[in-house]
C-alpha atoms as a PDB file:
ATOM      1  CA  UNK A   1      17.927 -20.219  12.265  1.00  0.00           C
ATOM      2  CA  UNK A   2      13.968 -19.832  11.269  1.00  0.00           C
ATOM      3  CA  UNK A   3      11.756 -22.251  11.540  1.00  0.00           C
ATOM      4  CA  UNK A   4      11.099 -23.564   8.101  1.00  0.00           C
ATOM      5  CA  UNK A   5       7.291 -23.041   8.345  1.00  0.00           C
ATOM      6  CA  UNK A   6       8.166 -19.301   8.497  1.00  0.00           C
ATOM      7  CA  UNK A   7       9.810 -19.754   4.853  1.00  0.00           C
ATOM      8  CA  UNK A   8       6.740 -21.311   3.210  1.00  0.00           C
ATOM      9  CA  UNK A   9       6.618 -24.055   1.187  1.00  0.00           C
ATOM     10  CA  UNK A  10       7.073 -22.425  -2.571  1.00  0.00           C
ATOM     11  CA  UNK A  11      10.733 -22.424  -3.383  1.00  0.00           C
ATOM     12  CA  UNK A  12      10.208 -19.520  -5.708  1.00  0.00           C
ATOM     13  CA  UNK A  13       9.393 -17.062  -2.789  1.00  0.00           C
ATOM     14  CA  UNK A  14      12.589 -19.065  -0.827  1.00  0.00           C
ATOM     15  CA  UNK A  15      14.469 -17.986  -3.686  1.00  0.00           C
ATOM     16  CA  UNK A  16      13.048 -14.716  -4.044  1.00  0.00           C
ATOM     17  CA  UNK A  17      13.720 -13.975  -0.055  1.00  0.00           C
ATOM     18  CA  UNK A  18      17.216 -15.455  -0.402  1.00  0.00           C
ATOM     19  CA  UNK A  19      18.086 -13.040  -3.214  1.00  0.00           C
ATOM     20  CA  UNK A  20      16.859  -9.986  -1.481  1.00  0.00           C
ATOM     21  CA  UNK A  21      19.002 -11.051   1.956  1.00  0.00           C
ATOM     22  CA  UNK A  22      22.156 -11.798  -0.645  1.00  0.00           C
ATOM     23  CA  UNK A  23      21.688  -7.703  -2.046  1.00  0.00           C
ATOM     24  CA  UNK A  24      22.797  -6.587   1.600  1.00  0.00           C
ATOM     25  CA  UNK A  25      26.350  -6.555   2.925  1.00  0.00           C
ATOM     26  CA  UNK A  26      25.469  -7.339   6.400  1.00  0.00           C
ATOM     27  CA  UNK A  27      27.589 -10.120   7.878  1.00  0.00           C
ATOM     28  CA  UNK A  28      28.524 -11.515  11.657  1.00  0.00           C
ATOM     29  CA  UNK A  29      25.685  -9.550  14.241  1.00  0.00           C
ATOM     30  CA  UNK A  30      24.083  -7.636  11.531  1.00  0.00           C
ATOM     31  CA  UNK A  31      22.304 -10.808  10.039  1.00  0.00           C
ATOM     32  CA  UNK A  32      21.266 -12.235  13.426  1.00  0.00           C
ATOM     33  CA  UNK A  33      19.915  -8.500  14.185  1.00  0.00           C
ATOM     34  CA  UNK A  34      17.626  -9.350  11.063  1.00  0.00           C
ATOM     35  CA  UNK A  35      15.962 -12.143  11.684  1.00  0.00           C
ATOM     36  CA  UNK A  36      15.822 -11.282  15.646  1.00  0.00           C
ATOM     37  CA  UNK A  37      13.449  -8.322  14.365  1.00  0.00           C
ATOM     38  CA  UNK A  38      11.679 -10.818  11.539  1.00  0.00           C
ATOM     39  CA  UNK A  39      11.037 -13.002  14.096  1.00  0.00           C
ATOM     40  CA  UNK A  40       9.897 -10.195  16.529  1.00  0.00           C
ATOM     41  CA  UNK A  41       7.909  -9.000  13.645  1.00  0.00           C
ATOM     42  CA  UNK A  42       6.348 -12.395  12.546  1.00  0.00           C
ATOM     43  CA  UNK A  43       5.501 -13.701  16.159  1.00  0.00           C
ATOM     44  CA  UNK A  44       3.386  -9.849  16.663  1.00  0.00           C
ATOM     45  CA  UNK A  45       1.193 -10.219  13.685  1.00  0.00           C
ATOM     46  CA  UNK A  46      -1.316 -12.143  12.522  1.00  0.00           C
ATOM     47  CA  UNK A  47       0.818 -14.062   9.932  1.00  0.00           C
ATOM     48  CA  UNK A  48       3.278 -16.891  10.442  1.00  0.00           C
ATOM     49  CA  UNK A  49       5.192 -16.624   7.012  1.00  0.00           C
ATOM     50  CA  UNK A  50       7.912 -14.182   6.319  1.00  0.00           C
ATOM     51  CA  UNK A  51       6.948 -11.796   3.970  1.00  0.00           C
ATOM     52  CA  UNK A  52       9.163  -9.282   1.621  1.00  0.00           C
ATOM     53  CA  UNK A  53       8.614  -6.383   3.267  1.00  0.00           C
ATOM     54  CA  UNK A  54       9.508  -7.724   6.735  1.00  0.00           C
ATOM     55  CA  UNK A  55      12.379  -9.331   5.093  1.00  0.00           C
ATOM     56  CA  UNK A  56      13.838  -5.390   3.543  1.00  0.00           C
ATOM     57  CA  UNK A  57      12.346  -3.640   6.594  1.00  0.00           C
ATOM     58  CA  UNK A  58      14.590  -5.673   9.256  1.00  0.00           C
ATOM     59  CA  UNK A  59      17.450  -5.011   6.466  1.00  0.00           C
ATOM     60  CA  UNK A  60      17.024  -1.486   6.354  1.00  0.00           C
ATOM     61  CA  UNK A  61      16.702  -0.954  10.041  1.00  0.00           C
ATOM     62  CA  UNK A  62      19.624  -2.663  11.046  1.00  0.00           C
ATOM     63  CA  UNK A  63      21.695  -0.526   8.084  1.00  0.00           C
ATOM     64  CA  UNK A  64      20.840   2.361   9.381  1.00  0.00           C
ATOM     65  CA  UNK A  65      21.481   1.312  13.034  1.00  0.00           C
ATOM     66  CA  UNK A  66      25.079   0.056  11.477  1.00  0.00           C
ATOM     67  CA  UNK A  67      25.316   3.509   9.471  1.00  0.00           C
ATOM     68  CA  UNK A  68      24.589   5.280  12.910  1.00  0.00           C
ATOM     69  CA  UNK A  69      27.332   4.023  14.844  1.00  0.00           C
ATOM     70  CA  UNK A  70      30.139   4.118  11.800  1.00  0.00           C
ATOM     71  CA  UNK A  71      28.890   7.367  11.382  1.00  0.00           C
END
């Protein structure tokens, strides 16, 4: 679903990005709701590569959107 160039080339940091998306429990809506905002957040800055941080921001927002309405 992301265009490979926003992955990088380095499979380490594919791996690493992998294993932080695998620590969630999202499924379904919840994933595409994460990489709709990494891709909202990619295309608005100045970088082209999906970072970390983007990566466990979009995670955390959507949990506590999730948490919000099971709430």
């Amino acid at each position: 679903m992301l265009p490979p160039t926003w992955l990088g080339n380095k499979r380490e940091r594919f791996d690493k990005l992998i294993d932080i998306a695998s620590e969630s429990e999202l499924s379904g809506g919840a994933i595409s709701n994460v990489i709709r905002r990494c891709g909202i957040q990619i295309l608005s800055s100045d970088s082209n590569h999906l970072s970390e941080e983007v990566l466990k921001q979009a995670i955390k927002k959507t949990e506590q959107v999730l948490s919000g309405i099971s709430s």
